[in-house]
Protein backbone atom coordinates (compact mmCIF):
# COMPACT_ATOMS: atom_id res chain seq x y z
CA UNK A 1 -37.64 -46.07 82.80
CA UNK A 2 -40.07 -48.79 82.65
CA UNK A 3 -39.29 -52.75 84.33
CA UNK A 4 -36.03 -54.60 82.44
CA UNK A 5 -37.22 -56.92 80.38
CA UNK A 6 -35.64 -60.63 80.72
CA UNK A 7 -36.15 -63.61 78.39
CA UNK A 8 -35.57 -67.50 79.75
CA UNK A 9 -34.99 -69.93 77.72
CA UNK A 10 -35.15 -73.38 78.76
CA UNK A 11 -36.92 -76.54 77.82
CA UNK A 12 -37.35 -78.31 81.61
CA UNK A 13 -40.29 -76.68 82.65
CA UNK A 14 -39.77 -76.54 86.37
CA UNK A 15 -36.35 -74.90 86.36
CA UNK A 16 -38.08 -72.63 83.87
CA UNK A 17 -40.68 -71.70 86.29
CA UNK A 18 -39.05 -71.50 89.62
CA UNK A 19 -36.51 -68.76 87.73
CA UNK A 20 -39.26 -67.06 86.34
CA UNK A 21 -41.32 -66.64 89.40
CA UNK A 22 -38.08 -65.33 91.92
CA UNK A 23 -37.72 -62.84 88.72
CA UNK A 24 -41.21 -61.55 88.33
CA UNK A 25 -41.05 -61.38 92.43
CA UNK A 26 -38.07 -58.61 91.97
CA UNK A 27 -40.10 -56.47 89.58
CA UNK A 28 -38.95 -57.62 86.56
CA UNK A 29 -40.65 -58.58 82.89
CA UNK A 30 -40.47 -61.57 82.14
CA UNK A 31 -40.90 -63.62 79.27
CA UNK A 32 -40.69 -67.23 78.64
CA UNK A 33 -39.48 -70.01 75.83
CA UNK A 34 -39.07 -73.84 75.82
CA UNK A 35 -36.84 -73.54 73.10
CA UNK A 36 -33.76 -71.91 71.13
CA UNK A 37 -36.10 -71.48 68.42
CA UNK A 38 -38.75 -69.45 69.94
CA UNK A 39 -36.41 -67.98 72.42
CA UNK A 40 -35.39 -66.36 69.28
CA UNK A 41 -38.86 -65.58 67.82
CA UNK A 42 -39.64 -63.99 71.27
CA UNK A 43 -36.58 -62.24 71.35
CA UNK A 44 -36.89 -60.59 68.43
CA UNK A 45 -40.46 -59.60 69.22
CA UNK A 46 -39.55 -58.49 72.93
CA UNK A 47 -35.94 -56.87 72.49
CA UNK A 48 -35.43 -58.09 75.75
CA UNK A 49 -32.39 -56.47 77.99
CA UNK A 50 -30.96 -60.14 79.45
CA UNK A 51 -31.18 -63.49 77.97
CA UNK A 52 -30.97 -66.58 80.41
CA UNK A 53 -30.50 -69.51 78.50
CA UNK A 54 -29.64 -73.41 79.08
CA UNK A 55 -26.50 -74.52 76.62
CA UNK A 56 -28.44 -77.83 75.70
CA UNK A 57 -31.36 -77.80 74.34
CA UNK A 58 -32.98 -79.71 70.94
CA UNK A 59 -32.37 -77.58 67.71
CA UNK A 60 -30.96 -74.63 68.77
CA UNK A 61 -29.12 -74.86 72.37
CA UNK A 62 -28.03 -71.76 74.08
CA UNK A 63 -24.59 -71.35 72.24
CA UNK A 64 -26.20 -71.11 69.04
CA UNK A 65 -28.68 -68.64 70.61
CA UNK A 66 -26.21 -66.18 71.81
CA UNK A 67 -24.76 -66.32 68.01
CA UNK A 68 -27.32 -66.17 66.18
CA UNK A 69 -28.60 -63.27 68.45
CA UNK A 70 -25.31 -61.61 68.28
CA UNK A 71 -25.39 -61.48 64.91
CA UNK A 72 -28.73 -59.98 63.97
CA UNK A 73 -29.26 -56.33 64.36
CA UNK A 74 -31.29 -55.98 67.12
CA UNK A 75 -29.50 -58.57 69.30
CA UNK A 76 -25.76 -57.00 69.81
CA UNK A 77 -26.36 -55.07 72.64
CA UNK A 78 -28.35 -57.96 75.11
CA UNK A 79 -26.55 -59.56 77.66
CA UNK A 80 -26.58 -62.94 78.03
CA UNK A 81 -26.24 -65.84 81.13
CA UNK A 82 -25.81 -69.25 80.24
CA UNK A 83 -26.96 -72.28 82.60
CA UNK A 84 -25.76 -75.40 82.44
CA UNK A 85 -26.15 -78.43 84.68
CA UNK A 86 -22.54 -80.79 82.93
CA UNK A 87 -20.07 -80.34 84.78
């Protein structure tokens, strides 16, 4: 079985980074996106096994993400975690 693949999605580029990097350090693939949008594009691309995601986010935040993702084919069976710094 090859690495689990996991997508982040979040526009604030150092939070983005520093969750990346601890990731990639535990053997996983990783891929990136700044936004709802292309964490959708990527997702679709990558069929990625996890989705990390910040709720707010300009366009499409994290909620519509998981939604959007759920509904298409190839997006039922990812699991998701959702981030969010409000309290």
């Amino acid at each position: 079985m090859g690495k689990e693949k996991i997508l982040i999605v979040e526009d604030e580029n150092t939070t983005r980074t520093m969750i990346a990097s601890g990731l990639k350090n535990a053997g996983y693939q990783v891929f990136e996106a700044k936004s709802g949008e292309s964490g959708y594009r990527i997702a679709r691309s990558t069929r990625p096994d996890l989705v990390i995601s910040d709720v707010v986010m300009a366009q499409m935040g994290g909620n519509q993400l998981v939604k959007k993702l759920r509904n298409s084919e190839f997006g039922k069976d990812i699991l998701f975690i959702i981030l969010t710094s409000h309290g």
